[in-house]
PDB file of N, CA and C in Angstrom:
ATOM      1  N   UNK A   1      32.440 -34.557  -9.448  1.00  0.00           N
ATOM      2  CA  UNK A   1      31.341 -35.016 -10.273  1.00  0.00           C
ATOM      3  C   UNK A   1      31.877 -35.510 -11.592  1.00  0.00           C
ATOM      4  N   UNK A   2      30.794 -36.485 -12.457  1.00  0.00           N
ATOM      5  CA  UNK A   2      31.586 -36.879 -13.669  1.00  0.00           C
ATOM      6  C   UNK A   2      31.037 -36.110 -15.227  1.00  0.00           C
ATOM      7  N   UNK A   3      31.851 -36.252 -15.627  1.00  0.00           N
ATOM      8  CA  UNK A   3      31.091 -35.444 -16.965  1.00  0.00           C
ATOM      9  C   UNK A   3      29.906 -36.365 -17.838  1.00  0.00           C
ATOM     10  N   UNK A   4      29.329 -35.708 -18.652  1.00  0.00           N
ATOM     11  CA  UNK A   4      27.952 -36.266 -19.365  1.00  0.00           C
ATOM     12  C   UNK A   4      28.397 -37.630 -19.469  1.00  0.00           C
ATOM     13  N   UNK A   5      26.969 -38.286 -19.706  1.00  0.00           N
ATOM     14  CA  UNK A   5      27.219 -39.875 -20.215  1.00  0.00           C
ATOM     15  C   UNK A   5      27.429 -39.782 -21.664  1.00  0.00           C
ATOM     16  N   UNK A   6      28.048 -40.751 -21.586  1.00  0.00           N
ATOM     17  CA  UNK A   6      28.155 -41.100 -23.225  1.00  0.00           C
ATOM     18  C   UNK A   6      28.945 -40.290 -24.209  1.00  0.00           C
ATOM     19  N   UNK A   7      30.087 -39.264 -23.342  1.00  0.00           N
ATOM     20  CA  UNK A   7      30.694 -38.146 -24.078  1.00  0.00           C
ATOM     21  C   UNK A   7      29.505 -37.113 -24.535  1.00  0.00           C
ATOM     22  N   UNK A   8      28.548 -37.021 -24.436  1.00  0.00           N
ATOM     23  CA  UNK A   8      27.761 -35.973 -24.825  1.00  0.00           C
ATOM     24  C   UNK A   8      28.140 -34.916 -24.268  1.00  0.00           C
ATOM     25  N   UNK A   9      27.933 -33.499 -24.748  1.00  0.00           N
ATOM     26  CA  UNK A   9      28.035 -32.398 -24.495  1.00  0.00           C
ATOM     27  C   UNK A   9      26.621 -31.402 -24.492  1.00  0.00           C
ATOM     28  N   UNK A  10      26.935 -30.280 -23.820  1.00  0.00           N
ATOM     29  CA  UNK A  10      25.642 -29.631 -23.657  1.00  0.00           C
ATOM     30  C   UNK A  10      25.792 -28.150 -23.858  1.00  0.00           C
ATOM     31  N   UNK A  11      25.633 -27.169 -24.587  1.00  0.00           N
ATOM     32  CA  UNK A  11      25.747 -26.047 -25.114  1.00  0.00           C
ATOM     33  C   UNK A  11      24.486 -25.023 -24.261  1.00  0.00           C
ATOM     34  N   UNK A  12      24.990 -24.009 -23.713  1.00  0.00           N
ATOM     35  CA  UNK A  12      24.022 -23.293 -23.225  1.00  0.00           C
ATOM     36  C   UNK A  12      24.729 -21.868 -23.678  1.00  0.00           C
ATOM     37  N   UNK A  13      23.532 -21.185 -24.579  1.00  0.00           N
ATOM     38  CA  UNK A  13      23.751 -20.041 -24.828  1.00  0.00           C
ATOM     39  C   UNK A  13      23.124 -18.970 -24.229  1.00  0.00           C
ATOM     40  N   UNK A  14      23.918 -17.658 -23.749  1.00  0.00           N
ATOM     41  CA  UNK A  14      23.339 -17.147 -22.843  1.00  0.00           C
ATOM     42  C   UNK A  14      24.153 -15.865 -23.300  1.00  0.00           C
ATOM     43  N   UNK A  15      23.133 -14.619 -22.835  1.00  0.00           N
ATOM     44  CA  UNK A  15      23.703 -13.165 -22.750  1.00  0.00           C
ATOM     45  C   UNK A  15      25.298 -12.908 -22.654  1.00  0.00           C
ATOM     46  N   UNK A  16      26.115 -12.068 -23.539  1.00  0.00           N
ATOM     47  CA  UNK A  16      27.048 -11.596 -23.306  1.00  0.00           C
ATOM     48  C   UNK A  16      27.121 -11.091 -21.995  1.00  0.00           C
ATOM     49  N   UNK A  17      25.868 -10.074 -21.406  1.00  0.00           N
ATOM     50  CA  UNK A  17      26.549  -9.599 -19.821  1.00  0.00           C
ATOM     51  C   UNK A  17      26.525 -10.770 -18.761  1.00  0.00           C
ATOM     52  N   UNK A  18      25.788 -11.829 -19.376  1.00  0.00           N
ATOM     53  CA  UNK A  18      26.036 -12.969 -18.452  1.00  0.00           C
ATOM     54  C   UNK A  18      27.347 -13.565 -18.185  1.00  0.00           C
ATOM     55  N   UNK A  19      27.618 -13.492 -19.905  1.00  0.00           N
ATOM     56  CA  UNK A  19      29.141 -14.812 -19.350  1.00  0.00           C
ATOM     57  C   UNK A  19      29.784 -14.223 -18.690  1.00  0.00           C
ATOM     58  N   UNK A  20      29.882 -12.532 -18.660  1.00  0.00           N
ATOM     59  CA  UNK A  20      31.006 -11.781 -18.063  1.00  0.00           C
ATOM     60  C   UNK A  20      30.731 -11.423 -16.765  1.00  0.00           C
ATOM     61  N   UNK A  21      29.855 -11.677 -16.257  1.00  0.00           N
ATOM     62  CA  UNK A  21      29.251 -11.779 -14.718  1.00  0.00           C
ATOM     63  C   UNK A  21      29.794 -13.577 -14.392  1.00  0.00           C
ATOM     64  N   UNK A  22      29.413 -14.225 -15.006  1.00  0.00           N
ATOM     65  CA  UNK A  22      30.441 -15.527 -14.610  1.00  0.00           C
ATOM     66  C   UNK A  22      31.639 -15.904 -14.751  1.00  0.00           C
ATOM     67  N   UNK A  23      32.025 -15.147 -15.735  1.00  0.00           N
ATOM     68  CA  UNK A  23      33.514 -15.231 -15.745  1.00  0.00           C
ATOM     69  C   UNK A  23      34.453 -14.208 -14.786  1.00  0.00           C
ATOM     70  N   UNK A  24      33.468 -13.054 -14.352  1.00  0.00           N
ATOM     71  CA  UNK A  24      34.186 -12.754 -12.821  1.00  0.00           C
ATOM     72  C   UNK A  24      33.896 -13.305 -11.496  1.00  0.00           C
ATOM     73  N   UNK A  25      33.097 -13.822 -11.629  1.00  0.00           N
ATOM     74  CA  UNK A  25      32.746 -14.874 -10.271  1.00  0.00           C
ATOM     75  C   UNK A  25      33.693 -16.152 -10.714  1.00  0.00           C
ATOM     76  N   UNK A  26      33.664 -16.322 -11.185  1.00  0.00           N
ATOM     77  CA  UNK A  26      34.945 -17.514 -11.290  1.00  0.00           C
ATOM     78  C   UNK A  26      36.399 -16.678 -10.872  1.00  0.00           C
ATOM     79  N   UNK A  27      36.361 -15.517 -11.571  1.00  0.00           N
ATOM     80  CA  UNK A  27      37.981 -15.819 -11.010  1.00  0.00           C
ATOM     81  C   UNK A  27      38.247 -15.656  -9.453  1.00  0.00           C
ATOM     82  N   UNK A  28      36.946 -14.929  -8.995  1.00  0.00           N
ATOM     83  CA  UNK A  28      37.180 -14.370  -7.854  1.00  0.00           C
ATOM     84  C   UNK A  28      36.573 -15.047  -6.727  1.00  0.00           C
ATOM     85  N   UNK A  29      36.478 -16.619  -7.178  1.00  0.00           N
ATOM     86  CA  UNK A  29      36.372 -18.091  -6.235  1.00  0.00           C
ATOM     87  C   UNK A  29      37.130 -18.910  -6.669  1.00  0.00           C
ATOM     88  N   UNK A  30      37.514 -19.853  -5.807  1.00  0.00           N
ATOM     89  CA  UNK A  30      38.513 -21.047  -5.842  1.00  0.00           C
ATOM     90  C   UNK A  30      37.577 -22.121  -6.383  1.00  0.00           C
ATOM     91  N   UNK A  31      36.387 -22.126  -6.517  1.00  0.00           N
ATOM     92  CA  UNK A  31      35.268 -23.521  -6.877  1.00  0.00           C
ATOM     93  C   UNK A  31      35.009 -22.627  -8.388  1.00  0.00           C
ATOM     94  N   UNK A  32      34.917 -23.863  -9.205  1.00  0.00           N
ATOM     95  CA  UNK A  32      34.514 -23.460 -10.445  1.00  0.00           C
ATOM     96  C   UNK A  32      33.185 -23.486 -10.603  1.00  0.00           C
ATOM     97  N   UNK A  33      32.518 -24.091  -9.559  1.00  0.00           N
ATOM     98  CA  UNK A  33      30.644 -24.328  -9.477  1.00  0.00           C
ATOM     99  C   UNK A  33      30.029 -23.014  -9.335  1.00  0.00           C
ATOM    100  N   UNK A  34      29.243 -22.734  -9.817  1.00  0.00           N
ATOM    101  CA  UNK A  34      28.860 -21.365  -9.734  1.00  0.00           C
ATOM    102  C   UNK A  34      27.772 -21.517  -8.185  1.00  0.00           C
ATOM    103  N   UNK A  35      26.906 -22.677  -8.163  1.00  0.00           N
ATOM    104  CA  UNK A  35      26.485 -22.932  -6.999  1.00  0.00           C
ATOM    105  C   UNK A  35      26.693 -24.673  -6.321  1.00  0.00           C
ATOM    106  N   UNK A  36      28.411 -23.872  -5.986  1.00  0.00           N
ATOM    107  CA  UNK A  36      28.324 -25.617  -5.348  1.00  0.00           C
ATOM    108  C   UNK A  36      27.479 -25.786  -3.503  1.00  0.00           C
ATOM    109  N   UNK A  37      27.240 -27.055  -3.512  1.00  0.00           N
ATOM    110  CA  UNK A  37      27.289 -27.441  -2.010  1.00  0.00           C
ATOM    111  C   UNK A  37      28.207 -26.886  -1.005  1.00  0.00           C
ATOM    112  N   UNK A  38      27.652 -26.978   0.476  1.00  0.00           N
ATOM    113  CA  UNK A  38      28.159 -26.258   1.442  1.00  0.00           C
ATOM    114  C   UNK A  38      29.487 -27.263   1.387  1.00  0.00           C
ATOM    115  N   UNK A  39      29.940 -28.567   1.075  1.00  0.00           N
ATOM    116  CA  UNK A  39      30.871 -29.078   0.996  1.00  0.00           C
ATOM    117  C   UNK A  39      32.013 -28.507  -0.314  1.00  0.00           C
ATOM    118  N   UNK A  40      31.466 -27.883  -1.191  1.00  0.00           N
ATOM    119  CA  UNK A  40      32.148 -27.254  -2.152  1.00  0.00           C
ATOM    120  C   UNK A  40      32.047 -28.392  -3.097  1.00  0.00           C
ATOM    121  N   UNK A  41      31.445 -29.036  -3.059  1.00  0.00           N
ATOM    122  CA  UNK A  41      31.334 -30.158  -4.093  1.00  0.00           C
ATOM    123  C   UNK A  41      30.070 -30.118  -5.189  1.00  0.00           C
ATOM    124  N   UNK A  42      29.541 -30.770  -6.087  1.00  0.00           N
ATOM    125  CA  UNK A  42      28.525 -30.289  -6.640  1.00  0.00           C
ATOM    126  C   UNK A  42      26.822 -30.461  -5.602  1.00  0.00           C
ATOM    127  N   UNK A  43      26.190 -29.578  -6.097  1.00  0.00           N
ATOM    128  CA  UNK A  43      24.933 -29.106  -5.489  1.00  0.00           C
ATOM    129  C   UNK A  43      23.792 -30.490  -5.814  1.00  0.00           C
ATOM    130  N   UNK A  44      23.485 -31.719  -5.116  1.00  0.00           N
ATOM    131  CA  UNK A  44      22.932 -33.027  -5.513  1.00  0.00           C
ATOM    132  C   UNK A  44      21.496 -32.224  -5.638  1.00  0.00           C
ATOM    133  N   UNK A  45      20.637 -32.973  -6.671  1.00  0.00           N
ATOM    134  CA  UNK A  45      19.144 -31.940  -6.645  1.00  0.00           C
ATOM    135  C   UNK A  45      18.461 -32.457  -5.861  1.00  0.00           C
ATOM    136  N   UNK A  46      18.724 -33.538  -4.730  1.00  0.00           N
ATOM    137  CA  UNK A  46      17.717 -33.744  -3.673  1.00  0.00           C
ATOM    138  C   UNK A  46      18.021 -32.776  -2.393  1.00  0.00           C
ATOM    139  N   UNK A  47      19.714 -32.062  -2.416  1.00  0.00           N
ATOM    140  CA  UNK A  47      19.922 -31.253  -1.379  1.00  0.00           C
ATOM    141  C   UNK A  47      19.060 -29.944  -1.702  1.00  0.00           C
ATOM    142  N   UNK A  48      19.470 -29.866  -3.346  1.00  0.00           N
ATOM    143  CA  UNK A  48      18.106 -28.237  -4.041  1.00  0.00           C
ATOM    144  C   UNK A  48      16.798 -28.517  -3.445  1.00  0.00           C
ATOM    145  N   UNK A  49      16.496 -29.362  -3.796  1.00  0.00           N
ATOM    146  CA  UNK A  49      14.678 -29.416  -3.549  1.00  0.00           C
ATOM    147  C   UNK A  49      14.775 -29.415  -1.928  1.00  0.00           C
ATOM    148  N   UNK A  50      15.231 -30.118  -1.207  1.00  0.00           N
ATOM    149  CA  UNK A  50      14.876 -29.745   0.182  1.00  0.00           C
ATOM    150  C   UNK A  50      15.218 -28.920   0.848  1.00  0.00           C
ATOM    151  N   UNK A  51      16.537 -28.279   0.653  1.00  0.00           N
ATOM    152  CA  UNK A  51      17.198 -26.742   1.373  1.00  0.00           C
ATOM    153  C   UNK A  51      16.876 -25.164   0.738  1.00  0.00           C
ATOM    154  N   UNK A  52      16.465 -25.633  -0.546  1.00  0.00           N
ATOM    155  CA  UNK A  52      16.440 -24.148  -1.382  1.00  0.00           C
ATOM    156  C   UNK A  52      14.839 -24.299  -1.734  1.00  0.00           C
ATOM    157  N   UNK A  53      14.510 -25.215  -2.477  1.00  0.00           N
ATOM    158  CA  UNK A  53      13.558 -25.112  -3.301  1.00  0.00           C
ATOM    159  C   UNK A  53      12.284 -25.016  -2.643  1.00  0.00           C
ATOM    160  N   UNK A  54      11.926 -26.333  -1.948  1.00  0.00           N
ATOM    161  CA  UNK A  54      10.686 -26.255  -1.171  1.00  0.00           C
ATOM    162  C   UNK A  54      10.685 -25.138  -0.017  1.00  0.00           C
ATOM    163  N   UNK A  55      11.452 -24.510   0.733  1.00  0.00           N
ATOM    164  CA  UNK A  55      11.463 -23.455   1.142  1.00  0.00           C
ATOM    165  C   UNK A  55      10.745 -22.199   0.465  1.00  0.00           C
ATOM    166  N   UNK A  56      11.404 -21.952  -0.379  1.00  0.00           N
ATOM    167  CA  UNK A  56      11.066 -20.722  -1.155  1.00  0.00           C
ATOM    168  C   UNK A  56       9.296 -20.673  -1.878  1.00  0.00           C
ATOM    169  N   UNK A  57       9.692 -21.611  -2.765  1.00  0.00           N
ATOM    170  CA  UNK A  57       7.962 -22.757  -3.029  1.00  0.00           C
ATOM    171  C   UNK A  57       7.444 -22.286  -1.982  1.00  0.00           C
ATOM    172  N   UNK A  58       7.137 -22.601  -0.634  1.00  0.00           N
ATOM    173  CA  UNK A  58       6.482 -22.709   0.336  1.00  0.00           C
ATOM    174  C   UNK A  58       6.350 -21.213   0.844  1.00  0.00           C
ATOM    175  N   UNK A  59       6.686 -20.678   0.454  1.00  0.00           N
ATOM    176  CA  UNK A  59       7.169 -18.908   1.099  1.00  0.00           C
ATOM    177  C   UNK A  59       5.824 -18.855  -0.295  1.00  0.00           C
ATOM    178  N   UNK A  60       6.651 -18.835  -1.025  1.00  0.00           N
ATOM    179  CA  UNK A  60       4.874 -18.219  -1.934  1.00  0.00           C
ATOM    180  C   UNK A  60       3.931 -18.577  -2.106  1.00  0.00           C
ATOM    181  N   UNK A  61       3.685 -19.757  -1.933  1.00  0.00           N
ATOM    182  CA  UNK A  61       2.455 -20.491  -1.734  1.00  0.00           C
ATOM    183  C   UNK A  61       2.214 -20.027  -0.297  1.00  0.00           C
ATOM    184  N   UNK A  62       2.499 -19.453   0.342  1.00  0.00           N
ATOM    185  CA  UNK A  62       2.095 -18.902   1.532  1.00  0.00           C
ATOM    186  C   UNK A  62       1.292 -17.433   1.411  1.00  0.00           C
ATOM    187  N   UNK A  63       2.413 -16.559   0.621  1.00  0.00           N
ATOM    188  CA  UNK A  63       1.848 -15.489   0.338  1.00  0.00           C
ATOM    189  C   UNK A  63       1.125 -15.075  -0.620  1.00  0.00           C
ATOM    190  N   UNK A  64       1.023 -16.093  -1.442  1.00  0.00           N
ATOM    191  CA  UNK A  64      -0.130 -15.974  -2.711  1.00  0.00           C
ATOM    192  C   UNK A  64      -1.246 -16.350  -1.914  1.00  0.00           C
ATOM    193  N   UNK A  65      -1.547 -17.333  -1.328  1.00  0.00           N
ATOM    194  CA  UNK A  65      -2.824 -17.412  -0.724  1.00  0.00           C
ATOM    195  C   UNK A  65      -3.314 -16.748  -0.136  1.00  0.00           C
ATOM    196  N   UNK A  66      -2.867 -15.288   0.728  1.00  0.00           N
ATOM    197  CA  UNK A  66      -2.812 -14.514   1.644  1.00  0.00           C
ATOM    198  C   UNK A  66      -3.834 -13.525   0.634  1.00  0.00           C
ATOM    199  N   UNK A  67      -3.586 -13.602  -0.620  1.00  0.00           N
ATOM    200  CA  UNK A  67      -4.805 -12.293  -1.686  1.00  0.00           C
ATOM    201  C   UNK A  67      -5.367 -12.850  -2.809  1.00  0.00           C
ATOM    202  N   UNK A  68      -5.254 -14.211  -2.591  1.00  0.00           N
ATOM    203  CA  UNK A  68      -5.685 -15.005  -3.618  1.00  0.00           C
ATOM    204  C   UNK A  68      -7.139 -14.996  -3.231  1.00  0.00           C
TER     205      UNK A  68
END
């Protein structure tokens, strides 16, 4: 994958027990993606929305309606 356009950068600040939960999942994978593709390459968001997302979506919109 390529990095930001335009040289921009993107700062995400997040929990100390986080980084250190990602910084042992990194060492203890060969992919630096925290969720790459089954190819090990980056995760495209049309593969998210149709393999992960609308699945799950659809799981609760299933079971919310069930006591809604």
């Amino acid at each position: 994958f390529a990095p930001p356009k335009y040289g921009s950068e993107r700062t995400l600040v997040i929990p100390p027990f986080l980084a250190e939960l990602l910084e042992r999942h990194r060492e203890s994978h060969d992919n630096e993606l925290v969720f790459p593709a089954l190819s090990g390459g980056p995760l495209l968001t049309t593969d998210f929305h149709t393999y992960y997302w609308s699945p799950v979506r659809g799981g609760a919109e299933a079971r919310a309606g069930r006591y809604a």
